[in-house]
PDBML (XML) file of the C-alpha atoms, coordinates in Angstrom:
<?xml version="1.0" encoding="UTF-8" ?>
<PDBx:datablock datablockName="MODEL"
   xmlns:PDBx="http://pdbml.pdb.org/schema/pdbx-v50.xsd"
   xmlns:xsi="http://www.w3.org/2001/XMLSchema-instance"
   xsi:schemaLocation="http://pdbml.pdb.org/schema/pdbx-v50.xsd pdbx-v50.xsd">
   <PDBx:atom_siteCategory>
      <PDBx:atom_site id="1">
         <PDBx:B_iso_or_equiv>0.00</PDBx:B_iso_or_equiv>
         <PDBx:Cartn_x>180.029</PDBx:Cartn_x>
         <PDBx:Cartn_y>175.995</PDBx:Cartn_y>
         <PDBx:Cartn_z>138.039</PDBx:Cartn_z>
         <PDBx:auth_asym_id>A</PDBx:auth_asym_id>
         <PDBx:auth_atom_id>CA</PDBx:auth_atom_id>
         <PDBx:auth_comp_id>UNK</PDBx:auth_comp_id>
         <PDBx:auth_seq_id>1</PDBx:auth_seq_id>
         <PDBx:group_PDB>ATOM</PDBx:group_PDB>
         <PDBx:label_alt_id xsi:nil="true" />
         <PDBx:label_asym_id>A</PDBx:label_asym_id>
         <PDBx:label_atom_id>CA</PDBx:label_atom_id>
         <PDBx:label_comp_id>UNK</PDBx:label_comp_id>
         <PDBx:label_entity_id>1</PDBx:label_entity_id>
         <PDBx:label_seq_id>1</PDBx:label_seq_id>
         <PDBx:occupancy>1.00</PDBx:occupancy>
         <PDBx:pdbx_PDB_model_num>1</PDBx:pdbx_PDB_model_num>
         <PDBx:type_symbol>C</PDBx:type_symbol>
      </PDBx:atom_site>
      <PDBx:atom_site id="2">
         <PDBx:B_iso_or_equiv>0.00</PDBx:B_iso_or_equiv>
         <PDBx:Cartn_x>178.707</PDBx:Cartn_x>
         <PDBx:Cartn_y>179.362</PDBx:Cartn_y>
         <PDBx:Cartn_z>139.632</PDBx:Cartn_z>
         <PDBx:auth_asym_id>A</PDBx:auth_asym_id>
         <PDBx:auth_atom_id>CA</PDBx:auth_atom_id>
         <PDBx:auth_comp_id>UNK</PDBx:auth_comp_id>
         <PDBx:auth_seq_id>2</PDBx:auth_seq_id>
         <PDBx:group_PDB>ATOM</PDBx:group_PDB>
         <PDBx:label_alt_id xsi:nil="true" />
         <PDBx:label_asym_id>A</PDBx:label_asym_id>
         <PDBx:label_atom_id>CA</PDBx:label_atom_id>
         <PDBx:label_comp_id>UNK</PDBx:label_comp_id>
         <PDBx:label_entity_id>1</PDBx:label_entity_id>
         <PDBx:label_seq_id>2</PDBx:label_seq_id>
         <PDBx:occupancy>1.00</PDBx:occupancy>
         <PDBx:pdbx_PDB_model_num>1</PDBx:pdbx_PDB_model_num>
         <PDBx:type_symbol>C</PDBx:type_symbol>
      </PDBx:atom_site>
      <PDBx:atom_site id="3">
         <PDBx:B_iso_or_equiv>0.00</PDBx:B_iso_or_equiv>
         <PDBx:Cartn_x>180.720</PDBx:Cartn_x>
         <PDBx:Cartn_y>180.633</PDBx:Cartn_y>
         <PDBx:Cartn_z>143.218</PDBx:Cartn_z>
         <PDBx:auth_asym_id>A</PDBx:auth_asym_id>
         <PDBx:auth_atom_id>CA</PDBx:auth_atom_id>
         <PDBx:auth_comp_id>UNK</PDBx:auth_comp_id>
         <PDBx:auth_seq_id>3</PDBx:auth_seq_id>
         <PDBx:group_PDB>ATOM</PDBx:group_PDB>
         <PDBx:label_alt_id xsi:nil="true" />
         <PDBx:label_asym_id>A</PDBx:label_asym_id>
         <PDBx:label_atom_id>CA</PDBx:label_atom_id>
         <PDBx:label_comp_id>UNK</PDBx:label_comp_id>
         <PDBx:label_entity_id>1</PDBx:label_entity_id>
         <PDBx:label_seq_id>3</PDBx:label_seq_id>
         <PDBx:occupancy>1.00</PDBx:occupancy>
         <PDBx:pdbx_PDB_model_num>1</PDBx:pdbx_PDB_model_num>
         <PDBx:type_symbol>C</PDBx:type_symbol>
      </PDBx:atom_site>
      <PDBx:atom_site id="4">
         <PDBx:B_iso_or_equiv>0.00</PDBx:B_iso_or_equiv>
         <PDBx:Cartn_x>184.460</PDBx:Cartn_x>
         <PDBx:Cartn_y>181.004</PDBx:Cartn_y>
         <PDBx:Cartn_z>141.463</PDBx:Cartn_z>
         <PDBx:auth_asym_id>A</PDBx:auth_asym_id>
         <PDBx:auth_atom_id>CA</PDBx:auth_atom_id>
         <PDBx:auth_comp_id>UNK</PDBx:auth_comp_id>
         <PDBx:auth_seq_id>4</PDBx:auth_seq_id>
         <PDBx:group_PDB>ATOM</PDBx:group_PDB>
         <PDBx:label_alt_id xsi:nil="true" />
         <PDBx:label_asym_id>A</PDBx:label_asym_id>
         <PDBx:label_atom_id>CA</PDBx:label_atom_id>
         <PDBx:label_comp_id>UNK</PDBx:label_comp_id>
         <PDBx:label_entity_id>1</PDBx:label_entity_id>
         <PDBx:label_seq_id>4</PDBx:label_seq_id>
         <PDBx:occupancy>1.00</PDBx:occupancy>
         <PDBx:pdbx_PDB_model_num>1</PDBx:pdbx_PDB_model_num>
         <PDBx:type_symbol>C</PDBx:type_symbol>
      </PDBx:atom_site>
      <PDBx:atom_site id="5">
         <PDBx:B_iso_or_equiv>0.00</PDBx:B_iso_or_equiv>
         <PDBx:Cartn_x>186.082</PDBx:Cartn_x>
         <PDBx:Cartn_y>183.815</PDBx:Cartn_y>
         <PDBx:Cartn_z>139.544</PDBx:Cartn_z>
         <PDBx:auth_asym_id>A</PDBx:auth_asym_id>
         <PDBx:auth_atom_id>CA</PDBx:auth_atom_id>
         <PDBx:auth_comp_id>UNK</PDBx:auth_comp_id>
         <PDBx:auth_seq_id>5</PDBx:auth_seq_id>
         <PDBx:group_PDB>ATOM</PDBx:group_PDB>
         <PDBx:label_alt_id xsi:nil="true" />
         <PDBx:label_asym_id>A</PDBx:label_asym_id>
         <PDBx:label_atom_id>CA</PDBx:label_atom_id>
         <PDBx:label_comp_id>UNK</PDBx:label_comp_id>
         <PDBx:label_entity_id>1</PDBx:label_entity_id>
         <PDBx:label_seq_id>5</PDBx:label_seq_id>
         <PDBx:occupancy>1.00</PDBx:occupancy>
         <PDBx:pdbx_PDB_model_num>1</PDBx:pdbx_PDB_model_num>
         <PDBx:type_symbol>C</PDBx:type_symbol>
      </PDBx:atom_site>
      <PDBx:atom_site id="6">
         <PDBx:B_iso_or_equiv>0.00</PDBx:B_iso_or_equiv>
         <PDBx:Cartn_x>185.463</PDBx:Cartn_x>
         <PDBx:Cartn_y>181.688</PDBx:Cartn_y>
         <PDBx:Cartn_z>136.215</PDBx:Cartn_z>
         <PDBx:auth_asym_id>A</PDBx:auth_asym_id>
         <PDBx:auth_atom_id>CA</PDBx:auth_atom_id>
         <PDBx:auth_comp_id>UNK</PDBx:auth_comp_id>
         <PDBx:auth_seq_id>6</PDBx:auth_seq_id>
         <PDBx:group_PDB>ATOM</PDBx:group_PDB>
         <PDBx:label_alt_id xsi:nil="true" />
         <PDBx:label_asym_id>A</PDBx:label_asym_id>
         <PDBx:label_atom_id>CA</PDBx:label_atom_id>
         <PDBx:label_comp_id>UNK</PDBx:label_comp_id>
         <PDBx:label_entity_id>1</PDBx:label_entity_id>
         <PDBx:label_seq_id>6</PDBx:label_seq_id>
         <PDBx:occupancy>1.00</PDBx:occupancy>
         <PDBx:pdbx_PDB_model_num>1</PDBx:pdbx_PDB_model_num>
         <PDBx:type_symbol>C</PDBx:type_symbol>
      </PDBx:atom_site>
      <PDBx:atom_site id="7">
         <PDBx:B_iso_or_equiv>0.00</PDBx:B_iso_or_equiv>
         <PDBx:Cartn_x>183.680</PDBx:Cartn_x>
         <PDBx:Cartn_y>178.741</PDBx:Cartn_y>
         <PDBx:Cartn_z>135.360</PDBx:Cartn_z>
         <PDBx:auth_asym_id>A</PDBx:auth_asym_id>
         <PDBx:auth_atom_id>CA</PDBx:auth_atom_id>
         <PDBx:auth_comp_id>UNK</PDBx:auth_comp_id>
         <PDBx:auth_seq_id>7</PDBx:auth_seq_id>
         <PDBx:group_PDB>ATOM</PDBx:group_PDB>
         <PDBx:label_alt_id xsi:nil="true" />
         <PDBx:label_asym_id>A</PDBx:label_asym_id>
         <PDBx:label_atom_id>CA</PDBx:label_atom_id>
         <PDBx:label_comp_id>UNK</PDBx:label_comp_id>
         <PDBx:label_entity_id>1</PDBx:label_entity_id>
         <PDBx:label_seq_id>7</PDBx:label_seq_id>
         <PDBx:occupancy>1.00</PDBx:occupancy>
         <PDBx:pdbx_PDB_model_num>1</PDBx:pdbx_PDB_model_num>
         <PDBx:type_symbol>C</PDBx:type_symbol>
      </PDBx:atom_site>
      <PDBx:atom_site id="8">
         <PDBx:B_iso_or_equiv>0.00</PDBx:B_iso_or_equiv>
         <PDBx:Cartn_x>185.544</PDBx:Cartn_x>
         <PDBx:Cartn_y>175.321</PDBx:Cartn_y>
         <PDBx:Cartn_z>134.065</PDBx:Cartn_z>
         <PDBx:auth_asym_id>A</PDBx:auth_asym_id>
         <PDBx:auth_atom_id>CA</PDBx:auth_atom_id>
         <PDBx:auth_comp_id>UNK</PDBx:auth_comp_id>
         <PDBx:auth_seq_id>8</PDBx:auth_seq_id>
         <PDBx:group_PDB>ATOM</PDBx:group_PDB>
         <PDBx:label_alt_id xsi:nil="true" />
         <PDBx:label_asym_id>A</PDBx:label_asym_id>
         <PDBx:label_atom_id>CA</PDBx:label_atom_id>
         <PDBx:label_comp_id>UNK</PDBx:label_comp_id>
         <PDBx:label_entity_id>1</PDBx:label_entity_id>
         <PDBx:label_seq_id>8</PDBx:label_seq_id>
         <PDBx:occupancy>1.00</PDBx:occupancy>
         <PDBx:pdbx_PDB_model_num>1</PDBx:pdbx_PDB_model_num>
         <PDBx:type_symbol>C</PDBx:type_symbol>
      </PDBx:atom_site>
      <PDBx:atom_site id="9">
         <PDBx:B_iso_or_equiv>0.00</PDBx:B_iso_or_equiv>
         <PDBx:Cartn_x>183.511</PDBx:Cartn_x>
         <PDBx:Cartn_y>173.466</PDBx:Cartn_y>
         <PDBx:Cartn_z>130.669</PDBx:Cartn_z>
         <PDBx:auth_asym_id>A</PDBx:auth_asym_id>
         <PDBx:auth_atom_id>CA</PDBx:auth_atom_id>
         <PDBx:auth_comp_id>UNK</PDBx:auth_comp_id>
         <PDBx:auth_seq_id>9</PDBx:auth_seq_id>
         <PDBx:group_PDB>ATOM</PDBx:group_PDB>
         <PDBx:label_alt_id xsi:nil="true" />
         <PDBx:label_asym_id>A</PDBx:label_asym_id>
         <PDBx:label_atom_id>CA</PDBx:label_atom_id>
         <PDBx:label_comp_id>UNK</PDBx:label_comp_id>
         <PDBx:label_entity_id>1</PDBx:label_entity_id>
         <PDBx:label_seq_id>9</PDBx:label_seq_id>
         <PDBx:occupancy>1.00</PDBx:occupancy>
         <PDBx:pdbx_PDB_model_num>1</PDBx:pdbx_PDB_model_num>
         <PDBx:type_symbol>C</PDBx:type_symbol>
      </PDBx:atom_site>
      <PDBx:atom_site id="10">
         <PDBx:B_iso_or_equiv>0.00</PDBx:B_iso_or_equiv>
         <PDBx:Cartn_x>184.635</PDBx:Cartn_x>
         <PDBx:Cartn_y>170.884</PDBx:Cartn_y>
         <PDBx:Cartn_z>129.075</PDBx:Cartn_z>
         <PDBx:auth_asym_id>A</PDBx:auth_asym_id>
         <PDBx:auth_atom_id>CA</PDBx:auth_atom_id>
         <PDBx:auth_comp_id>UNK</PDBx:auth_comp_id>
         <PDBx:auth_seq_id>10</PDBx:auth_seq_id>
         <PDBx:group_PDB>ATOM</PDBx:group_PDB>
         <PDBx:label_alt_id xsi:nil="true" />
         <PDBx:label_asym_id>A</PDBx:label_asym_id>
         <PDBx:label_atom_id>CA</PDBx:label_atom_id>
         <PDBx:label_comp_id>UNK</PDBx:label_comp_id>
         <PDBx:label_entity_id>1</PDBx:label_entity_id>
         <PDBx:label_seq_id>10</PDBx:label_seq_id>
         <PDBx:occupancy>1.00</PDBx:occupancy>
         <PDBx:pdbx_PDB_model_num>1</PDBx:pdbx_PDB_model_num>
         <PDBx:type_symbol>C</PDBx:type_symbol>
      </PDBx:atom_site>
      <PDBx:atom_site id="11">
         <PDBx:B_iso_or_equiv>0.00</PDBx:B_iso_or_equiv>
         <PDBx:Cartn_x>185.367</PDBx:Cartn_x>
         <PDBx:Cartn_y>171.127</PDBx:Cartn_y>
         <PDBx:Cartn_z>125.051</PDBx:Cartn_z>
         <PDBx:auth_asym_id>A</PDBx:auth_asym_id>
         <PDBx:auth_atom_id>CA</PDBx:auth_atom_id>
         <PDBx:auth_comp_id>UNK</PDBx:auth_comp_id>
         <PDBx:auth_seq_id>11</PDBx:auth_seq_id>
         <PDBx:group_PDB>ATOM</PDBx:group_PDB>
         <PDBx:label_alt_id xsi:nil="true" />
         <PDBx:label_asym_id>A</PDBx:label_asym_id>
         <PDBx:label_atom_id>CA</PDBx:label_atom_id>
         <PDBx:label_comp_id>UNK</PDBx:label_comp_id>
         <PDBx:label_entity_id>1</PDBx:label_entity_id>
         <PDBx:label_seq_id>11</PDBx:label_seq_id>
         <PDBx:occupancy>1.00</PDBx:occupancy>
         <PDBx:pdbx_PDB_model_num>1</PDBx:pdbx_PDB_model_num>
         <PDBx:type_symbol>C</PDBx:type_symbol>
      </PDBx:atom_site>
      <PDBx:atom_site id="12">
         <PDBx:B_iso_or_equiv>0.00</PDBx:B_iso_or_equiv>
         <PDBx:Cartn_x>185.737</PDBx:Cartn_x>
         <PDBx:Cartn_y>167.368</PDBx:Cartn_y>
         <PDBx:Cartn_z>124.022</PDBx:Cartn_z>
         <PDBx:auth_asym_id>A</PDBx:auth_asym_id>
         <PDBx:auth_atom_id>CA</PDBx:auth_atom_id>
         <PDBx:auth_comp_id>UNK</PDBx:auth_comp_id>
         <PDBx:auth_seq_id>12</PDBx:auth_seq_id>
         <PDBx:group_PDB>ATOM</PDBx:group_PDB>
         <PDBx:label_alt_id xsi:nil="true" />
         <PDBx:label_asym_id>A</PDBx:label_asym_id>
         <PDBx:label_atom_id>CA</PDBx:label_atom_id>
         <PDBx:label_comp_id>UNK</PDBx:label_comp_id>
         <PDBx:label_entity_id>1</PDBx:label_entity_id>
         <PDBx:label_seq_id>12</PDBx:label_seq_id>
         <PDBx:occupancy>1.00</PDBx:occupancy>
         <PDBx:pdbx_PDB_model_num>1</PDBx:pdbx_PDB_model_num>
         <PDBx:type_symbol>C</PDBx:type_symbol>
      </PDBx:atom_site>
      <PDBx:atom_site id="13">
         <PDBx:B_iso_or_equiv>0.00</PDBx:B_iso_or_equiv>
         <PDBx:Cartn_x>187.293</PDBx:Cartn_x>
         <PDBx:Cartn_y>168.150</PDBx:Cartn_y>
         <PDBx:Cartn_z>120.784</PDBx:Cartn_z>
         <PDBx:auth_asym_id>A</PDBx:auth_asym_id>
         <PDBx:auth_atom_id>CA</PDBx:auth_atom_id>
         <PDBx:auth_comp_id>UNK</PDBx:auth_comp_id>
         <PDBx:auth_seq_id>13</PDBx:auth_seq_id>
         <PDBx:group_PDB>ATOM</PDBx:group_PDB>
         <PDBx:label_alt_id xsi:nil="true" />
         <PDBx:label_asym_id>A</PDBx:label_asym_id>
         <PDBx:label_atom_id>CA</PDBx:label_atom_id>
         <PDBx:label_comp_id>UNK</PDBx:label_comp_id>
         <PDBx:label_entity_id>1</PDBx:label_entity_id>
         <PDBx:label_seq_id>13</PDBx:label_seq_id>
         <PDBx:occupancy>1.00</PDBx:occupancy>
         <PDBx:pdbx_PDB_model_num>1</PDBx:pdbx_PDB_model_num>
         <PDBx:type_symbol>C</PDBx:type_symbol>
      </PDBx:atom_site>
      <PDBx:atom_site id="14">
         <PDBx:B_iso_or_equiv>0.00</PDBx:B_iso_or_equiv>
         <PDBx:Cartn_x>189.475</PDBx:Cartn_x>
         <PDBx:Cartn_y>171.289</PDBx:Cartn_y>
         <PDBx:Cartn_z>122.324</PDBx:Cartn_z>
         <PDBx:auth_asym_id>A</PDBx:auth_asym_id>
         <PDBx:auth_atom_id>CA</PDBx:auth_atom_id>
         <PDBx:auth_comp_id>UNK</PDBx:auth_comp_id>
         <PDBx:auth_seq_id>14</PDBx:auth_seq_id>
         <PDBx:group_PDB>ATOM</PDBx:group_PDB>
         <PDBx:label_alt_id xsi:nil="true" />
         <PDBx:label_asym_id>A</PDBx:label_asym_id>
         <PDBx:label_atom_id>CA</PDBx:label_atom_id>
         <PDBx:label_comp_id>UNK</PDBx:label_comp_id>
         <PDBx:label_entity_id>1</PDBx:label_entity_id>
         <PDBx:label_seq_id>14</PDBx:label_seq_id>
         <PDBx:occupancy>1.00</PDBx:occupancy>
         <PDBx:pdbx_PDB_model_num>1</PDBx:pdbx_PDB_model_num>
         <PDBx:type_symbol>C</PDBx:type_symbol>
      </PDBx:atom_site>
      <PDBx:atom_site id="15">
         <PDBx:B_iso_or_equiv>0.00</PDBx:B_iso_or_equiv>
         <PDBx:Cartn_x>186.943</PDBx:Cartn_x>
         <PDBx:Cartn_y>173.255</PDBx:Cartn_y>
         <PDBx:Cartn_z>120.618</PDBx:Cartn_z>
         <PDBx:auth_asym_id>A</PDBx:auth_asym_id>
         <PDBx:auth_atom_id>CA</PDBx:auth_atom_id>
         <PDBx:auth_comp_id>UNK</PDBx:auth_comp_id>
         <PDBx:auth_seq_id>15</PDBx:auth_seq_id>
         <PDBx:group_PDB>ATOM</PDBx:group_PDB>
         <PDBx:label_alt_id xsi:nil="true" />
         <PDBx:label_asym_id>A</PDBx:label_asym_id>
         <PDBx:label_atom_id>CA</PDBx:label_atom_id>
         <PDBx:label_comp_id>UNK</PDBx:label_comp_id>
         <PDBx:label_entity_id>1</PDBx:label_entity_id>
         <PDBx:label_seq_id>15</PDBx:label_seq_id>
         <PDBx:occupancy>1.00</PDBx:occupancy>
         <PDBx:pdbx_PDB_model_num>1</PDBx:pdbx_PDB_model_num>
         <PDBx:type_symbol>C</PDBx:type_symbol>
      </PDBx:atom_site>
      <PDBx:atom_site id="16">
         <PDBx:B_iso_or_equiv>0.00</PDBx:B_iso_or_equiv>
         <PDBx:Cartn_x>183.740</PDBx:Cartn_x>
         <PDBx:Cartn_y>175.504</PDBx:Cartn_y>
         <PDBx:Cartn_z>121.451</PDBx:Cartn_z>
         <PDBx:auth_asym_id>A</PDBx:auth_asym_id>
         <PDBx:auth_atom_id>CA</PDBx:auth_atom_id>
         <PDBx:auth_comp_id>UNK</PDBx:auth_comp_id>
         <PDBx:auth_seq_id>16</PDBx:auth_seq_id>
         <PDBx:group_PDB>ATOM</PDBx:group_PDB>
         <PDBx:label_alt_id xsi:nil="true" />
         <PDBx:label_asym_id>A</PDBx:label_asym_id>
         <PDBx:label_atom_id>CA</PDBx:label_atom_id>
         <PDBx:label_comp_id>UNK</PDBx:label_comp_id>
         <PDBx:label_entity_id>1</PDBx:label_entity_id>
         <PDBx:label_seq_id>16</PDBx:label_seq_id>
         <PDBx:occupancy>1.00</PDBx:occupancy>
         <PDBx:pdbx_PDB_model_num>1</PDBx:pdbx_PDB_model_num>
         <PDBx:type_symbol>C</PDBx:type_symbol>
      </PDBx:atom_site>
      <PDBx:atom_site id="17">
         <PDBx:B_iso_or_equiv>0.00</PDBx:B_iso_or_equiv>
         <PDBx:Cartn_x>181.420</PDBx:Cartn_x>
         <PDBx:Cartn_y>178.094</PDBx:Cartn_y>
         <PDBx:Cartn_z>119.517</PDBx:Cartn_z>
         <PDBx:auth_asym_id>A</PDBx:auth_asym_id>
         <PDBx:auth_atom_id>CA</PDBx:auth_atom_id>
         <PDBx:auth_comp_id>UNK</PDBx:auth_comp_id>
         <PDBx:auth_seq_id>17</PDBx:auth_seq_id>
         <PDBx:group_PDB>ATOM</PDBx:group_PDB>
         <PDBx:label_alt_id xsi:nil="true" />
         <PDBx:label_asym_id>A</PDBx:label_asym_id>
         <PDBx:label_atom_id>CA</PDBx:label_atom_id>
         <PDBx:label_comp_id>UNK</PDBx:label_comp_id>
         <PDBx:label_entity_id>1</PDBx:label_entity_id>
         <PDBx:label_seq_id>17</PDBx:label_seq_id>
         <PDBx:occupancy>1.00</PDBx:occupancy>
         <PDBx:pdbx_PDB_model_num>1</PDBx:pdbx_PDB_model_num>
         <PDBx:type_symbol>C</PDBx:type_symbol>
      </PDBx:atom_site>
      <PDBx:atom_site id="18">
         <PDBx:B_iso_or_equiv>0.00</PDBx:B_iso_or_equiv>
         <PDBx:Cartn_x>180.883</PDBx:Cartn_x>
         <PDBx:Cartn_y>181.223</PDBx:Cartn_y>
         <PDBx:Cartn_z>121.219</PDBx:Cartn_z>
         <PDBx:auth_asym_id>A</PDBx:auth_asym_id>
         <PDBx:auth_atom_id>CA</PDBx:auth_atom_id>
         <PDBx:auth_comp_id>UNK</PDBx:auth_comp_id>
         <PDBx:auth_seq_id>18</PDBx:auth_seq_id>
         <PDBx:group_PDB>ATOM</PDBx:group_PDB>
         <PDBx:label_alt_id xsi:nil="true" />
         <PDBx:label_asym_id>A</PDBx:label_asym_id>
         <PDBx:label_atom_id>CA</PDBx:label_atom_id>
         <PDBx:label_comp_id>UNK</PDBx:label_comp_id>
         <PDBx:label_entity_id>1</PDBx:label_entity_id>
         <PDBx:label_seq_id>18</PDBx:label_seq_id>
         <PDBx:occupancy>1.00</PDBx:occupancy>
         <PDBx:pdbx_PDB_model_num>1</PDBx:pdbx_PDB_model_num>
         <PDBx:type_symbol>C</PDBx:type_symbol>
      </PDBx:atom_site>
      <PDBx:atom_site id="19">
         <PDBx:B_iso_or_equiv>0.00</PDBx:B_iso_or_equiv>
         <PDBx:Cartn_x>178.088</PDBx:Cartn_x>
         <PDBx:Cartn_y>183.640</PDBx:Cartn_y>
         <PDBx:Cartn_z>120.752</PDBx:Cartn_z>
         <PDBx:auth_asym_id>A</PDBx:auth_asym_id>
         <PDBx:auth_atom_id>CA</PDBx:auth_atom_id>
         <PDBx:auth_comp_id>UNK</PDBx:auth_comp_id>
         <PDBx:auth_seq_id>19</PDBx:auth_seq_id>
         <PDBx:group_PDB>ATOM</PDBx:group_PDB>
         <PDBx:label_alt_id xsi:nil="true" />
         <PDBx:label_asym_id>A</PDBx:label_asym_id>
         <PDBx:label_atom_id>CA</PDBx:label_atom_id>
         <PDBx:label_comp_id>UNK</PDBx:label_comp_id>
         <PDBx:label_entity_id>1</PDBx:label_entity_id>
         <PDBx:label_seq_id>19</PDBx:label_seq_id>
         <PDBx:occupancy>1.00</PDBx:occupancy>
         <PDBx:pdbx_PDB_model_num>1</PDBx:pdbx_PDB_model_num>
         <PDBx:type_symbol>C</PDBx:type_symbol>
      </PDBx:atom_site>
      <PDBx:atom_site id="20">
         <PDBx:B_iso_or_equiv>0.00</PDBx:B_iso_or_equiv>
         <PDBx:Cartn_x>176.671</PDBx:Cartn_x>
         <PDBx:Cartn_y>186.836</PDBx:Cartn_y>
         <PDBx:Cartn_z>122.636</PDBx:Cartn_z>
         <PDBx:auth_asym_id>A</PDBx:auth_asym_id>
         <PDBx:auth_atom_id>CA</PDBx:auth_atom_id>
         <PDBx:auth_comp_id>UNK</PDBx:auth_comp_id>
         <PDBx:auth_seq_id>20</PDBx:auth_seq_id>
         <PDBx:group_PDB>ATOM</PDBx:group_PDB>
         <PDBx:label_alt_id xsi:nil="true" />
         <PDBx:label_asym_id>A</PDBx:label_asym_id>
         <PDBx:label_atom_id>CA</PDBx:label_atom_id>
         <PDBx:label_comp_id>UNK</PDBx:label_comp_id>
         <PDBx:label_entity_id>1</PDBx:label_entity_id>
         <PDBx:label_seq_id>20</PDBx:label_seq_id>
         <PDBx:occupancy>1.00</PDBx:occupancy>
         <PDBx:pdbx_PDB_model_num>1</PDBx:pdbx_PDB_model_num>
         <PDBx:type_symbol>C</PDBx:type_symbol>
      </PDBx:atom_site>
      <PDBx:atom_site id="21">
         <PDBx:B_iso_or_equiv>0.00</PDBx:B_iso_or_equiv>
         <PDBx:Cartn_x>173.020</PDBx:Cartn_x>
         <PDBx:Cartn_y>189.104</PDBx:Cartn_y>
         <PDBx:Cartn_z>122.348</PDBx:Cartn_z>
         <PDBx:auth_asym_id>A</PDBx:auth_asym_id>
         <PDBx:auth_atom_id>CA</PDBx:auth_atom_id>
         <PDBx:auth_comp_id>UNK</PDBx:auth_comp_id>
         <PDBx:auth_seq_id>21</PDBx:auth_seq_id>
         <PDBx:group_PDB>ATOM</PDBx:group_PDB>
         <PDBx:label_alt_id xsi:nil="true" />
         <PDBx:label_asym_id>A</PDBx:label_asym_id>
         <PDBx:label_atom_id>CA</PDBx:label_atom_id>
         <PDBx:label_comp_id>UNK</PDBx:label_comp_id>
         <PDBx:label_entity_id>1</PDBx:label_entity_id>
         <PDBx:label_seq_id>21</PDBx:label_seq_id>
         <PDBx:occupancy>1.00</PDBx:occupancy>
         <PDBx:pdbx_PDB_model_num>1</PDBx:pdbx_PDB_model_num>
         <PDBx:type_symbol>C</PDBx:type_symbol>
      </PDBx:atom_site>
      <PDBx:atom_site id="22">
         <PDBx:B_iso_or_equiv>0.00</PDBx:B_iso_or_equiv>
         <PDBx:Cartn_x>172.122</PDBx:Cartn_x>
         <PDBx:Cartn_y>191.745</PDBx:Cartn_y>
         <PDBx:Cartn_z>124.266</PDBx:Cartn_z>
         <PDBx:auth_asym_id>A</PDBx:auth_asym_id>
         <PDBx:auth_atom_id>CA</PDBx:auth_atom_id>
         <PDBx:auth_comp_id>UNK</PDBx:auth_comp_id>
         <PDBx:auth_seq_id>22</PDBx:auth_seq_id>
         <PDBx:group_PDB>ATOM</PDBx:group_PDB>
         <PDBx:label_alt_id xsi:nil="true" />
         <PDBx:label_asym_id>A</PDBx:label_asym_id>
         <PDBx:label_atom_id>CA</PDBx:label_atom_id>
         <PDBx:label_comp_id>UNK</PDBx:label_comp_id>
         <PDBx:label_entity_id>1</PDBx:label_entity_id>
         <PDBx:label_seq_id>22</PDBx:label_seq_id>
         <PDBx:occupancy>1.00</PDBx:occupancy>
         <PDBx:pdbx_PDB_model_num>1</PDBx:pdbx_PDB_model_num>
         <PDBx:type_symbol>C</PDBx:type_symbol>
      </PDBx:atom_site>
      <PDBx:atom_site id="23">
         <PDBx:B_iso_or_equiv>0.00</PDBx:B_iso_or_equiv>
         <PDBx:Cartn_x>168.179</PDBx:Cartn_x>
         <PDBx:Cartn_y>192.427</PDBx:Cartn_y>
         <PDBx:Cartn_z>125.388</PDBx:Cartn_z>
         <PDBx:auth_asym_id>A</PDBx:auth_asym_id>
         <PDBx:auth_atom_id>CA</PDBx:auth_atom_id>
         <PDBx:auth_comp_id>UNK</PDBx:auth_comp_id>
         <PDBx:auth_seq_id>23</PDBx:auth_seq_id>
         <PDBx:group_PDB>ATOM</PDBx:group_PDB>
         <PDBx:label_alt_id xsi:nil="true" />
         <PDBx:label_asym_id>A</PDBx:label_asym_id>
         <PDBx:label_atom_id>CA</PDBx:label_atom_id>
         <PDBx:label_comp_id>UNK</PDBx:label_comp_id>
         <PDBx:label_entity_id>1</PDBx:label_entity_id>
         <PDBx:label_seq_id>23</PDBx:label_seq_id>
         <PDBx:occupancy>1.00</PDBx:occupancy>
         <PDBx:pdbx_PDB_model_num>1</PDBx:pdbx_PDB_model_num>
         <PDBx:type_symbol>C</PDBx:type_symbol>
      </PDBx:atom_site>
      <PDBx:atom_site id="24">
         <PDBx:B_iso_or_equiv>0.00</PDBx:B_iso_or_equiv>
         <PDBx:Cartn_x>167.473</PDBx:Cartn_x>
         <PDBx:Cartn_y>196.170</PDBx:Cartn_y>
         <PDBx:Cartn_z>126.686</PDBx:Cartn_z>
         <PDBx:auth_asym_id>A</PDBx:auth_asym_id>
         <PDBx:auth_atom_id>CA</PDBx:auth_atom_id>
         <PDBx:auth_comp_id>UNK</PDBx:auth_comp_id>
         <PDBx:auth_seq_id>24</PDBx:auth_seq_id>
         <PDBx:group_PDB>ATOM</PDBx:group_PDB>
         <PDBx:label_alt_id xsi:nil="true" />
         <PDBx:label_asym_id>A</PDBx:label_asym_id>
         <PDBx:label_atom_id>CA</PDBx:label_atom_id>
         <PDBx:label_comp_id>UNK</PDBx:label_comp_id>
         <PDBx:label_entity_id>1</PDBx:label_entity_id>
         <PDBx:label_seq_id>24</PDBx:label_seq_id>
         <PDBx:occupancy>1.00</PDBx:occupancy>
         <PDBx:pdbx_PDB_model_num>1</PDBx:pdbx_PDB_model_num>
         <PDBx:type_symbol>C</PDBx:type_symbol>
      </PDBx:atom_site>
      <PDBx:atom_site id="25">
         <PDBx:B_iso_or_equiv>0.00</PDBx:B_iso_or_equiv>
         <PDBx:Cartn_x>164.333</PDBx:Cartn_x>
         <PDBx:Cartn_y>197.388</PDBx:Cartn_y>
         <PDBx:Cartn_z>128.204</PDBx:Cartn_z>
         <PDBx:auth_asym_id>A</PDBx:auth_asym_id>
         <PDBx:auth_atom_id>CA</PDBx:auth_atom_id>
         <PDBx:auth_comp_id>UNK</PDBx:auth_comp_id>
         <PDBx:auth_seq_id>25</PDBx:auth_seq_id>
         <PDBx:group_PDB>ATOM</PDBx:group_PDB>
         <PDBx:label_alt_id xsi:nil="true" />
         <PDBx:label_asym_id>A</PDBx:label_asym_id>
         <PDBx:label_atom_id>CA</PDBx:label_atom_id>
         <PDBx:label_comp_id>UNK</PDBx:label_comp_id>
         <PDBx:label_entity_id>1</PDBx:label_entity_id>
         <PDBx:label_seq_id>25</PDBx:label_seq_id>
         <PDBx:occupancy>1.00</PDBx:occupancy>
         <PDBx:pdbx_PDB_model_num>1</PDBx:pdbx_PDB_model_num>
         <PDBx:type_symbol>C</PDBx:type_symbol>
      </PDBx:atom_site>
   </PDBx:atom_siteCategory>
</PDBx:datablock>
């Protein structure tokens, strides 16, 4: 988890969706 350059998650099929939003005041 947090307190590393990157976190580590596991993908149990090798596989992951990714998706990003941005919220501006």
């Amino acid at each position: 988890g947090p307190g590393d350059d990157a976190a580590l998650v596991a993908a149990s099929d090798g596989r992951f969706l990714v998706t990003t939003d941005v919220l501006v005041e």
